[in-house]
Protein backbone atom coordinates (compact mmCIF):
# COMPACT_ATOMS: atom_id res chain seq x y z
CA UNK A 1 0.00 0.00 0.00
CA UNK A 2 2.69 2.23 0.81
CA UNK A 3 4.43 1.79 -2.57
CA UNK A 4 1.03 2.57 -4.37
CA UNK A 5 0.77 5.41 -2.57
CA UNK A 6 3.92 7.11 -3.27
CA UNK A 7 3.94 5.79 -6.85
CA UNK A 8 0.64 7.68 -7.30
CA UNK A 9 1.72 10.96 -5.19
CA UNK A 10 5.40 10.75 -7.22
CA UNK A 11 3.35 10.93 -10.85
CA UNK A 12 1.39 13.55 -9.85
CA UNK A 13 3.87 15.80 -8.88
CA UNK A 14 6.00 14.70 -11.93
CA UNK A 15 3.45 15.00 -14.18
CA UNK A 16 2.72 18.75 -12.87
CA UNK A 17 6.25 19.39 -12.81
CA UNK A 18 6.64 17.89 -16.10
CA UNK A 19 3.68 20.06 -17.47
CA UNK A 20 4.73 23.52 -15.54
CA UNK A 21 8.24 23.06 -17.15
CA UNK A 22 6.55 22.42 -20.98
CA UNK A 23 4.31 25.46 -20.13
CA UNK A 24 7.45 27.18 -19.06
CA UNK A 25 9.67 26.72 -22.13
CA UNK A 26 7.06 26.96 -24.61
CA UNK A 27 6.10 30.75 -23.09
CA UNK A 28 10.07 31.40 -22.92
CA UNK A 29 10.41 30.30 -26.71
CA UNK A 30 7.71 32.48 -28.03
CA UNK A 31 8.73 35.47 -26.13
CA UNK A 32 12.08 34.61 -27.11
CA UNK A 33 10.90 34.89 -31.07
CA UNK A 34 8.82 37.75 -30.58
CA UNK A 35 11.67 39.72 -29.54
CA UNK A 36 13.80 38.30 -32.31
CA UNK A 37 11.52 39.49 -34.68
CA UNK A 38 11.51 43.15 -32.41
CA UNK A 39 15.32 43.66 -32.80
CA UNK A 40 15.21 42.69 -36.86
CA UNK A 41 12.72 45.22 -37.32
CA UNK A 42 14.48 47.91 -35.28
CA UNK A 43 17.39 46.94 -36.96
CA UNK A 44 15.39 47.33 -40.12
CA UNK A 45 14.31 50.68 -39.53
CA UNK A 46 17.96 51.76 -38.77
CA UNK A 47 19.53 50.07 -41.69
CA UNK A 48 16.88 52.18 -44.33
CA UNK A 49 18.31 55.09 -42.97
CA UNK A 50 21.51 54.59 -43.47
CA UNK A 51 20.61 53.20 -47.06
CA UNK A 52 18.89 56.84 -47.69
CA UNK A 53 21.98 58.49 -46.34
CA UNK A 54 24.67 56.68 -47.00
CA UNK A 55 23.52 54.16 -50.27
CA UNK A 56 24.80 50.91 -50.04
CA UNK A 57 28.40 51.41 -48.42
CA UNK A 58 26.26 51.40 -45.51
CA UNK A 59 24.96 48.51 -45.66
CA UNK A 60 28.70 46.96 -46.32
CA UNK A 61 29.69 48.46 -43.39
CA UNK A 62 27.32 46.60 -41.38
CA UNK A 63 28.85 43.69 -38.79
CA UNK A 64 27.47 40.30 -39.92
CA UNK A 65 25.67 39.52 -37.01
CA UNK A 66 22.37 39.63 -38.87
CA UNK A 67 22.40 38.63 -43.29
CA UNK A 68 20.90 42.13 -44.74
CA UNK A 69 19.22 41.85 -48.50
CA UNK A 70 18.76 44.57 -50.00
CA UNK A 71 15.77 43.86 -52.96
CA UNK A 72 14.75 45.85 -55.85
CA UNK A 73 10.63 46.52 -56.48
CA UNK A 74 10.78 43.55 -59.55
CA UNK A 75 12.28 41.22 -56.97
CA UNK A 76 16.23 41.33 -58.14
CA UNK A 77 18.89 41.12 -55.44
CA UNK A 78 20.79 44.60 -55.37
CA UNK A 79 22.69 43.48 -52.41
CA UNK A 80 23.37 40.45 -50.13
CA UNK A 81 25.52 39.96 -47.21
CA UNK A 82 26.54 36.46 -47.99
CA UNK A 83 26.16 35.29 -51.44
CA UNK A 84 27.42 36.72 -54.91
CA UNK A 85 25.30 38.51 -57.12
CA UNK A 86 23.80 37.80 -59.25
CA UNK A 87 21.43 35.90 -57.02
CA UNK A 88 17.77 34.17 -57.34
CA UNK A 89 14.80 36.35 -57.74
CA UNK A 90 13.37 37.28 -54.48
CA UNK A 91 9.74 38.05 -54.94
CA UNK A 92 8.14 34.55 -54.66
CA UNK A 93 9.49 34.28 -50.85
CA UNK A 94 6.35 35.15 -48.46
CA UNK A 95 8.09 37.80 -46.44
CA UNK A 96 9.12 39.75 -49.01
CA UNK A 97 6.26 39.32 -51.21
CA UNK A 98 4.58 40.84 -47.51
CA UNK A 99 6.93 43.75 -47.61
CA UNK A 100 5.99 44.72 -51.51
CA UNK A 101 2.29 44.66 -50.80
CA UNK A 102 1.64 45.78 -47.09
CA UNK A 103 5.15 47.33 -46.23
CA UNK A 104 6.72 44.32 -44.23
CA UNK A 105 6.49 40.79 -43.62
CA UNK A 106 7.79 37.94 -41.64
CA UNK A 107 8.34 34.55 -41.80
CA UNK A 108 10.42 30.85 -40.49
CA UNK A 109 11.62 29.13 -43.23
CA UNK A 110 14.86 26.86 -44.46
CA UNK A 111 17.62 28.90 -45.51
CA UNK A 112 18.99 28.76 -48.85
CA UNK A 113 22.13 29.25 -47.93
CA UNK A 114 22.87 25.50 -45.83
CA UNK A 115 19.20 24.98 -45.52
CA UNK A 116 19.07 25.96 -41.78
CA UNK A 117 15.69 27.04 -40.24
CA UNK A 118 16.00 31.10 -40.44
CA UNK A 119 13.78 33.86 -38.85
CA UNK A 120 12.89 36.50 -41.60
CA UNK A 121 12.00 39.96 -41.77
CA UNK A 122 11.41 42.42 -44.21
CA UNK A 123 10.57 45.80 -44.74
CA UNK A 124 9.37 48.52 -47.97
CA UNK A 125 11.95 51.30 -47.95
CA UNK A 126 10.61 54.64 -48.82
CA UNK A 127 12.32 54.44 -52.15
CA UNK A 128 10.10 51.57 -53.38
CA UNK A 129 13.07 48.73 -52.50
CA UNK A 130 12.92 46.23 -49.56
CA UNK A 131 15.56 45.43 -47.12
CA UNK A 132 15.82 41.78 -45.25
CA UNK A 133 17.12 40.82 -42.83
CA UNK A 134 17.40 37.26 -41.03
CA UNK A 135 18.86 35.71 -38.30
CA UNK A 136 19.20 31.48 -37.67
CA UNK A 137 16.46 30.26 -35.28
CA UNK A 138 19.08 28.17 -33.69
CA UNK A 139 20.18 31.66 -31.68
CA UNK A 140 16.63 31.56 -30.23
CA UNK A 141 16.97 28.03 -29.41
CA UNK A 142 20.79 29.23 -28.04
CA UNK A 143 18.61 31.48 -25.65
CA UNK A 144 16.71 29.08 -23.82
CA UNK A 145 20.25 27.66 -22.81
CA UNK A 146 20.46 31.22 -20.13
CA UNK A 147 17.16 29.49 -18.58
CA UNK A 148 18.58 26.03 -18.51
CA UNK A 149 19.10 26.40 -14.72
CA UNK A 150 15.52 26.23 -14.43
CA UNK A 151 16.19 22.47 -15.54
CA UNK A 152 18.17 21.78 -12.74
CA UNK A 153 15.60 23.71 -10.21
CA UNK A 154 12.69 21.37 -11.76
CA UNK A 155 14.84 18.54 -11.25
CA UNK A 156 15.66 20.06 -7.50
CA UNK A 157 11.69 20.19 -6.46
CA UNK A 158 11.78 17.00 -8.24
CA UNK A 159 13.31 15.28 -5.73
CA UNK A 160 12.42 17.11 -2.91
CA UNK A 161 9.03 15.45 -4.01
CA UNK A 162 9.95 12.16 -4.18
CA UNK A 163 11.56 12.28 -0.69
CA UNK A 164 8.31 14.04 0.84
CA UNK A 165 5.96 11.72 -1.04
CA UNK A 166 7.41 8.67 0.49
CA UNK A 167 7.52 10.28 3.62
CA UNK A 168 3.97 10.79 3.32
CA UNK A 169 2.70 7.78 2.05
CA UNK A 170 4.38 6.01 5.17
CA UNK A 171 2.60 8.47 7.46
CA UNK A 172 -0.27 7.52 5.79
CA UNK A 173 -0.01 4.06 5.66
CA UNK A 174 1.50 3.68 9.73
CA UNK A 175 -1.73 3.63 11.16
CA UNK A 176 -3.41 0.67 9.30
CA UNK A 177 -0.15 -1.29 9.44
CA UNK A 178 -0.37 -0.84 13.04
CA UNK A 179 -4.36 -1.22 13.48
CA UNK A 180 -5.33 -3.45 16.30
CA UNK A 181 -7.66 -6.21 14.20
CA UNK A 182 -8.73 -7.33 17.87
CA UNK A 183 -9.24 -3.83 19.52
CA UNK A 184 -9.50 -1.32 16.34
CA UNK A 185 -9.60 2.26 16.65
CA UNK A 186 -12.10 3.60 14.28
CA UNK A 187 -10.67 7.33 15.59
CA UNK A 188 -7.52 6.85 13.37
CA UNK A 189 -9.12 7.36 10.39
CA UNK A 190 -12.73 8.04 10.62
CA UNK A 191 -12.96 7.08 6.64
CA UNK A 192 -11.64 3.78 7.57
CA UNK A 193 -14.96 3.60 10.15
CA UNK A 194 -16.99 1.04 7.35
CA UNK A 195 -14.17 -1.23 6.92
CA UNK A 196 -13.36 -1.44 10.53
CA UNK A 197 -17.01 -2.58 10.80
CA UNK A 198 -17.27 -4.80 8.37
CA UNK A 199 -13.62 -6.49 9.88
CA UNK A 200 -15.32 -6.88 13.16
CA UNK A 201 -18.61 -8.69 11.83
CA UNK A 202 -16.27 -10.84 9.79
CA UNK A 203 -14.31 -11.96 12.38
CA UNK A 204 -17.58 -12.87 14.71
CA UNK A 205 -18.95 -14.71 11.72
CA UNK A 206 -15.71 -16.71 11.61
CA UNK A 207 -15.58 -17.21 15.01
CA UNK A 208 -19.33 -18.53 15.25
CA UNK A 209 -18.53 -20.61 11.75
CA UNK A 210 -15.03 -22.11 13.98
CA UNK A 211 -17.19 -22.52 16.58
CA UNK A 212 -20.09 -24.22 15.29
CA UNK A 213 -17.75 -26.70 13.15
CA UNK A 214 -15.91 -27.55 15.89
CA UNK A 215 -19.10 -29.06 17.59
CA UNK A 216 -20.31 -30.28 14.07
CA UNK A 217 -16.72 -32.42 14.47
CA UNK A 218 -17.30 -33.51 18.27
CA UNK A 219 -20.87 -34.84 17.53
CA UNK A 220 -19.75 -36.31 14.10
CA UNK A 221 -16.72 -38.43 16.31
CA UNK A 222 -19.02 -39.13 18.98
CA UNK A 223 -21.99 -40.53 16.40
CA UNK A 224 -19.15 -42.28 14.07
CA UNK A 225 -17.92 -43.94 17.61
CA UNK A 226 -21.34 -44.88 18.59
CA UNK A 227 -22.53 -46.23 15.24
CA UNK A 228 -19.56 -47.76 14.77
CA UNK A 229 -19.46 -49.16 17.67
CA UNK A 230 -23.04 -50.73 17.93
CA UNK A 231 -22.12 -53.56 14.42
CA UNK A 232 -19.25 -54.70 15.86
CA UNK A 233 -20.56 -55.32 19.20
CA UNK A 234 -22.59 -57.54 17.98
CA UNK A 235 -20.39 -59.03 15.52
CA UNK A 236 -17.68 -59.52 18.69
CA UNK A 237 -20.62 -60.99 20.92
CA UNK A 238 -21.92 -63.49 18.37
CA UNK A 239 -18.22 -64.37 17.48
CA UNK A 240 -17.80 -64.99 21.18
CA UNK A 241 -20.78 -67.30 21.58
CA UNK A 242 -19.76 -69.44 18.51
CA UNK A 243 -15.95 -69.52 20.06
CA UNK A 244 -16.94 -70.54 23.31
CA UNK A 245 -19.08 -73.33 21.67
CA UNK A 246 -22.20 -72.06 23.40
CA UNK A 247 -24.05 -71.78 20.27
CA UNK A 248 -26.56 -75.33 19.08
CA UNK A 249 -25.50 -76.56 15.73
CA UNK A 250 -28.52 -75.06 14.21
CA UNK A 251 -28.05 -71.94 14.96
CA UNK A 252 -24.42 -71.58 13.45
CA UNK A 253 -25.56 -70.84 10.10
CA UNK A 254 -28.26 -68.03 11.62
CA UNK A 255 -25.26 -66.60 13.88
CA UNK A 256 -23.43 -66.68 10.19
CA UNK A 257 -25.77 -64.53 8.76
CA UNK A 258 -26.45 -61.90 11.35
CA UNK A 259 -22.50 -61.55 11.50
CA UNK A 260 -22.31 -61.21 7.60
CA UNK A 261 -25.62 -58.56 7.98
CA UNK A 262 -23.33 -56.51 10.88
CA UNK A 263 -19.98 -56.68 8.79
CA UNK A 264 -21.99 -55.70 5.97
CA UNK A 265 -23.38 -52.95 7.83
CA UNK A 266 -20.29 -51.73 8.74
CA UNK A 267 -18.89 -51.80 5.24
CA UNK A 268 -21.63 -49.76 4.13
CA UNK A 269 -20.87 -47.05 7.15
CA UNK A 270 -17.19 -46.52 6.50
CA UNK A 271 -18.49 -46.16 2.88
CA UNK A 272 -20.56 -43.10 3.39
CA UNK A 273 -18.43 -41.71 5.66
CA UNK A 274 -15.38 -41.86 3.04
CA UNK A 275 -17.99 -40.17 0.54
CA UNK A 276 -18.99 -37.41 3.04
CA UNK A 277 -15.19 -37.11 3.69
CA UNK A 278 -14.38 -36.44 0.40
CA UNK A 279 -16.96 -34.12 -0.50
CA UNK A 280 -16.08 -32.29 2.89
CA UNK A 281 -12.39 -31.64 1.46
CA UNK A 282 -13.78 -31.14 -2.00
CA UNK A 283 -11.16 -33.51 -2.75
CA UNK A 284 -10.47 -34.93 -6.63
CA UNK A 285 -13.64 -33.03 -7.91
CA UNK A 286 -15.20 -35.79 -10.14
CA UNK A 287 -15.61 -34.77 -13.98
CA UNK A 288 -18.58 -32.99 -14.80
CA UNK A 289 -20.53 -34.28 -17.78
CA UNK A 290 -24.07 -33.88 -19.41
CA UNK A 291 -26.20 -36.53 -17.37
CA UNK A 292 -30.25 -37.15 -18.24
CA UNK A 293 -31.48 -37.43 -15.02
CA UNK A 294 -34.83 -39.13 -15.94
CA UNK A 295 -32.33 -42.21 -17.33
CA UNK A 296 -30.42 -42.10 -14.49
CA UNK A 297 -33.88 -42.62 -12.39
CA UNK A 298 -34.98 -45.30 -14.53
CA UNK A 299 -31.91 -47.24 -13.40
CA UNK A 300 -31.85 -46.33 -9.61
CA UNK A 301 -35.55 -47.29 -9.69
CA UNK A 302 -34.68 -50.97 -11.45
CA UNK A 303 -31.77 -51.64 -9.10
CA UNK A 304 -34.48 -50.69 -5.85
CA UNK A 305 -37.21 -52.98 -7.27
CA UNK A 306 -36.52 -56.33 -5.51
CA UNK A 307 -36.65 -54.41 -1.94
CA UNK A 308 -39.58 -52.68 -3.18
CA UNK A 309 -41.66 -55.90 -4.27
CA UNK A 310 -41.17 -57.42 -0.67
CA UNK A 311 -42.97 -54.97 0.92
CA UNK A 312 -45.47 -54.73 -1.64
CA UNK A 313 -44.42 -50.96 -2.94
CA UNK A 314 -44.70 -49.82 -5.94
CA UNK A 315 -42.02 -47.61 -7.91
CA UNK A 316 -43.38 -44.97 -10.97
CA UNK A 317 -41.20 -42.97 -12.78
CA UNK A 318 -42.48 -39.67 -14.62
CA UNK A 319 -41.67 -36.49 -16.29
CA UNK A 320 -39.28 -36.62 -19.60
CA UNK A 321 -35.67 -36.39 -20.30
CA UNK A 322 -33.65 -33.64 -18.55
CA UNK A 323 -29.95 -33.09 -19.07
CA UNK A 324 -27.67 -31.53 -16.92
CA UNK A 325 -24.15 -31.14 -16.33
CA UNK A 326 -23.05 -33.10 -13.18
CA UNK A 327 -21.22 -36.08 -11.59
CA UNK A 328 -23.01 -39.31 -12.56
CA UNK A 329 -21.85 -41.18 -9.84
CA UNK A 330 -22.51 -38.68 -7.15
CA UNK A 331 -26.04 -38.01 -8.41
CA UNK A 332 -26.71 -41.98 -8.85
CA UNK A 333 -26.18 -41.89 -5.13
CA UNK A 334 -27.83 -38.97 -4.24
CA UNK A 335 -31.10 -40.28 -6.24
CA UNK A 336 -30.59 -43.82 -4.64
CA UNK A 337 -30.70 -42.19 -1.16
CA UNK A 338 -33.79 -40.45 -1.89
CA UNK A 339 -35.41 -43.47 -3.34
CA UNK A 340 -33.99 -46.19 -0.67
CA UNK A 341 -35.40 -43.96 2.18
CA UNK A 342 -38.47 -43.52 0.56
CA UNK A 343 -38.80 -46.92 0.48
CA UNK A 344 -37.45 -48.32 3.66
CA UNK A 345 -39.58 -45.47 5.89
CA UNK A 346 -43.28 -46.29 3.99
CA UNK A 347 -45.97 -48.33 4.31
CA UNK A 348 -46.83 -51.67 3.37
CA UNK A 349 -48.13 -51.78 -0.04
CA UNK A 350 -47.79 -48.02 -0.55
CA UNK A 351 -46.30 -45.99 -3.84
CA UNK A 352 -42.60 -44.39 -4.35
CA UNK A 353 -42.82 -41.81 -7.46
CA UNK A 354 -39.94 -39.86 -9.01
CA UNK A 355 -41.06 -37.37 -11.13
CA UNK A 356 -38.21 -35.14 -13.82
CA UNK A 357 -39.32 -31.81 -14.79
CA UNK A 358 -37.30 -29.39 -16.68
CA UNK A 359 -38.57 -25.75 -16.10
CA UNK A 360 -37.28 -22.46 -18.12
CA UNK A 361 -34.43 -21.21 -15.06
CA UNK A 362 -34.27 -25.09 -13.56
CA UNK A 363 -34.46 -28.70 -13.35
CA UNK A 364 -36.37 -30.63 -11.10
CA UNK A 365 -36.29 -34.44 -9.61
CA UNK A 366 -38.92 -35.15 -7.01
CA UNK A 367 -39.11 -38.25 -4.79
CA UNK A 368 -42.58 -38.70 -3.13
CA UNK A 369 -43.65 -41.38 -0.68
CA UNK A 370 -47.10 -42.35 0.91
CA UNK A 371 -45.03 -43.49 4.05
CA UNK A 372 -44.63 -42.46 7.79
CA UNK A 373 -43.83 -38.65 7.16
CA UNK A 374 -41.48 -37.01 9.10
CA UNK A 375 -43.18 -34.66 11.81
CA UNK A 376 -42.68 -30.76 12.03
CA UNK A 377 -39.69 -30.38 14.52
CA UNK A 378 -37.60 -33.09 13.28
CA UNK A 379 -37.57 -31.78 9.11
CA UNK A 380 -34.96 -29.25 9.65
CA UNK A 381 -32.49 -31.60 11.10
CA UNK A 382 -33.08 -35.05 8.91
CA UNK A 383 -30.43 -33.76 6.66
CA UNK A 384 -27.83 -34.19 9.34
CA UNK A 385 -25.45 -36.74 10.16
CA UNK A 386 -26.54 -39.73 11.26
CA UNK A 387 -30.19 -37.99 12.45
CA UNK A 388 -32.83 -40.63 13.07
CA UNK A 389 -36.45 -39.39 13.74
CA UNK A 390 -37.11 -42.96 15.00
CA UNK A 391 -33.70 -44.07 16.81
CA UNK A 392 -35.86 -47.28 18.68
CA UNK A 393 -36.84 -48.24 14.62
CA UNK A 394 -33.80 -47.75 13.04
CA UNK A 395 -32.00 -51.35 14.21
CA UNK A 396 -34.98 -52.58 12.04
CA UNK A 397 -35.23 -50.48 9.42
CA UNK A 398 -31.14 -50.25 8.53
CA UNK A 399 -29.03 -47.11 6.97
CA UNK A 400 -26.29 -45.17 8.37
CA UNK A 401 -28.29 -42.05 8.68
CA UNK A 402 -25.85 -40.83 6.73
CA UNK A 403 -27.53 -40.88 3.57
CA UNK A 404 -29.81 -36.99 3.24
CA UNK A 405 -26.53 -36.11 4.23
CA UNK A 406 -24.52 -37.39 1.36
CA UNK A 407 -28.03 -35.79 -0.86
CA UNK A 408 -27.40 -32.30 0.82
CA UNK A 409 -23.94 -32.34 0.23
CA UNK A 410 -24.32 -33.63 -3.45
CA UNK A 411 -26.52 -30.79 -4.06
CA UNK A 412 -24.11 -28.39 -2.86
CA UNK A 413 -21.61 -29.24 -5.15
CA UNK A 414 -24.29 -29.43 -7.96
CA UNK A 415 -25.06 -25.77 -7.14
CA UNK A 416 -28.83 -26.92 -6.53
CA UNK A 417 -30.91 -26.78 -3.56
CA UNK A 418 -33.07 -28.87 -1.87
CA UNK A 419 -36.74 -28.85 -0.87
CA UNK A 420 -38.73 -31.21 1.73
CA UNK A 421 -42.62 -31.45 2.60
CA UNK A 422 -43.95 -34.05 4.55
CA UNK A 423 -46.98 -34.59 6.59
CA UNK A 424 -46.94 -37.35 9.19
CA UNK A 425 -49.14 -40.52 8.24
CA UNK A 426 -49.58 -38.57 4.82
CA UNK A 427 -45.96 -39.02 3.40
CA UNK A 428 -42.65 -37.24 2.20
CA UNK A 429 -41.77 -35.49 -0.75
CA UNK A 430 -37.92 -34.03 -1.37
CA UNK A 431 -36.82 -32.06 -4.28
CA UNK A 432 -33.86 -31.55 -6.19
CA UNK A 433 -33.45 -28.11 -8.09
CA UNK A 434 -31.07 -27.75 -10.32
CA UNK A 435 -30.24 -24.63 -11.90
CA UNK A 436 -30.28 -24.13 -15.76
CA UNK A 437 -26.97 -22.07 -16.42
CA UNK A 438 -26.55 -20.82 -20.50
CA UNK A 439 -24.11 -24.23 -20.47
CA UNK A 440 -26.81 -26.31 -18.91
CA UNK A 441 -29.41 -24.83 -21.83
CA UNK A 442 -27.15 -24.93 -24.53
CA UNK A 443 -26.90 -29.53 -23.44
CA UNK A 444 -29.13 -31.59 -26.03
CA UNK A 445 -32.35 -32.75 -24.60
């Protein structure tokens, strides 16, 4: 900050400087012509005299600081300074073509003599004739040199700029380098009032986010230890029986089983929790690619059908084709979920329908149940980790309560949002709302 500063206070001043000494040197020049062009015409005025008095061994008397011409009425060089006669006709040059026709003129142009830029004047004697004279515009130039200390004044305040626009710029900058982000002053700068504010709320709202993730993490241990905890108890205490040689020979193979239901249980746990996991550290972000969700339903629904016949529940599928961009994977899980609790949580011989809707702005996948419902003050926490409404029912009913977690999570990575109604004894219904980006229109349907 403090470099911007003084970068920015070190142009303006050079650019003002830079200006002032343009302004400067451009007034100094034209002054410096103007009074040029004031000493040729006294000179002028002086040399016709002569001419009258004297004829032209006056003019040959002259020093040479200044080329005299002296120029007949038709143009013809009578006399000239620095060149021979007989010379070029005169009359087409501007300044003396001036001098015929309104008694004097003046002009810059390249010499003919070396081609070096010249100052000329001339003037109409009374005699009908015209006398020139001209001096190089490199001795104006030669004049500016008696101002060049001015240069080394600019470059003086120059400096004396840089050194006190640094100096500034850290007396500027001091105060927020040393702000107290714990205990600010707002009285240091009262400009800086807004964004001491807005510091302040950010830190609480970091603090409260800290805060409330840190207890997200202790009940997420203490659940992971408790559900983890609960499959291989029993998988230790039926392995104990059947070591001990406690257990009758027919019920070995049923001991089997409900250690190969546990283990499997387990499996599935760790599973989710590695998914939640890696969607938590937004780890190896899977590819996106255009996905039809109402296919992708079709096959969730087919794979869910055995369960779903032995319990007598039917599975529809409506809507049409809808194409998004998104994981496949993640939303084949995120649909099974949905569909898998709808199923395991309804009633016997009731209806699971997943409906696909594409809308102008969005896309949307419903999952609706004629099951138990979920009542009022439990909705706005079945989306957290392992939440059961029913914890006596959920031995029975089996899931990690992991799973609307993995579907909120999957959603938040889709950029979509989810919606849930349910009425107990009536039945659930949760949406997925996807949003329809340019991209996401521009995907064949």
């Amino acid at each position: 900050m403090t470099k911007t500063i003084f970068r920015n206070t070190f142009l303006v001043g050079l650019s003002v400087l830079i200006l002032c000494g343009i302004l400067f040197f451009g007034v100094q020049y034209s002054q410096s012509r103007e009074e040029t062009y004031n000493e040729l015409r006294q000179e002028a005025v002086y040399a016709e005299r002569g001419l009258l008095l004297n004829g032209i061994e006056y003019l040959q008397s002259l020093d040479r600081a200044n080329r005299v011409t002296w120029i007949d009425e038709n143009g013809d060089v009578l006399y000239d300074a620095e060149i021979p006669l007989p010379a070029a006709n005169q009359k087409e040059y501007a300044e003396v073509l001036a001098a015929l026709t309104e008694g004097e003129g003046q002009g810059v142009r390249a010499s003919e003599i070396g081609g070096e830029s010249t100052m000329f004047y001339a003037r109409r004697c009374e005699d009908g004739t015209v006398l020139r004279l001209s001096r190089p515009l490199s001795t104006v130039q030669y004049a500016l040199v008696a101002v060049s200390p001015v240069l080394w004044v600019l470059v003086l305040v120059l400096l004396i700029s840089g050194v006190l626009a640094f100096r500034m710029s850290k007396k500027i900058v001091k105060p927020i380098n040393d702000l107290d982000l714990d205990h600010p002053d707002p009285n240091i700068y009262p400009e800086l009032a807004p964004l001491i504010g807005k510091i302040q709320e950010q830190k609480l709202t970091i603090q409260e986010e800290v805060a409330q993730r840190e207890t997200l993490r202790r009940e997420f241990s203490a659940n992971v230890s408790h559900e983890l905890k609960t499959p291989l108890t029993s998988i230790s205490g039926f392995a104990e029986l059947m070591a001990e040689g406690v257990v009758e020979e027919g019920k070995v193979q049923e001991f089997a089983r409900d250690i190969h239901k546990e283990s499997q249980r387990l499996m599935t746990l760790i599973d989710d929790i590695i998914k939640l996991s890696r969607l938590d550290e937004e780890a190896a972000e899977p590819e996106m690619e255009p996905v039809d969700l109402h296919e992708l339903s079709a096959r969730v629904l087919e794979s869910l059908r055995p369960v779903a016949e032995k319990q007598g529940i039917s599975l529809e599928l409506t809507g049409g084709p809808a194409v998004i961009s998104g994981a496949p994977q993640l939303l084949s899980e995120m649909v099974y979920n949905l569909c898998d609790n709808a199923i395991k949580y309804n009633r016997p011989c009731g209806s699971v329908t997943v409906n696909v809707s594409v809308l102008e702005n969005e896309t949307r996948l419903s999952v609706t149940d004629t099951g138990i419902g979920i009542p009022p003050e439990h909705q706005k926490r079945v989306f957290e980790r392992f939440y059961r409404v029913d914890k006596s029912h959920s031995k029975e009913i089996g899931g990690t309560g992991l799973g609307l977690s993995i579907v909120k999570h999957g959603a938040q990575y889709h950029g979509a949002r989810v919606e849930l109604s349910s009425e107990p004894g009536v039945g659930t219904q949760i949406q997925l709302i996807f949003p329809r980006g340019e991209e996401q229109k521009s995907l064949p349907q």
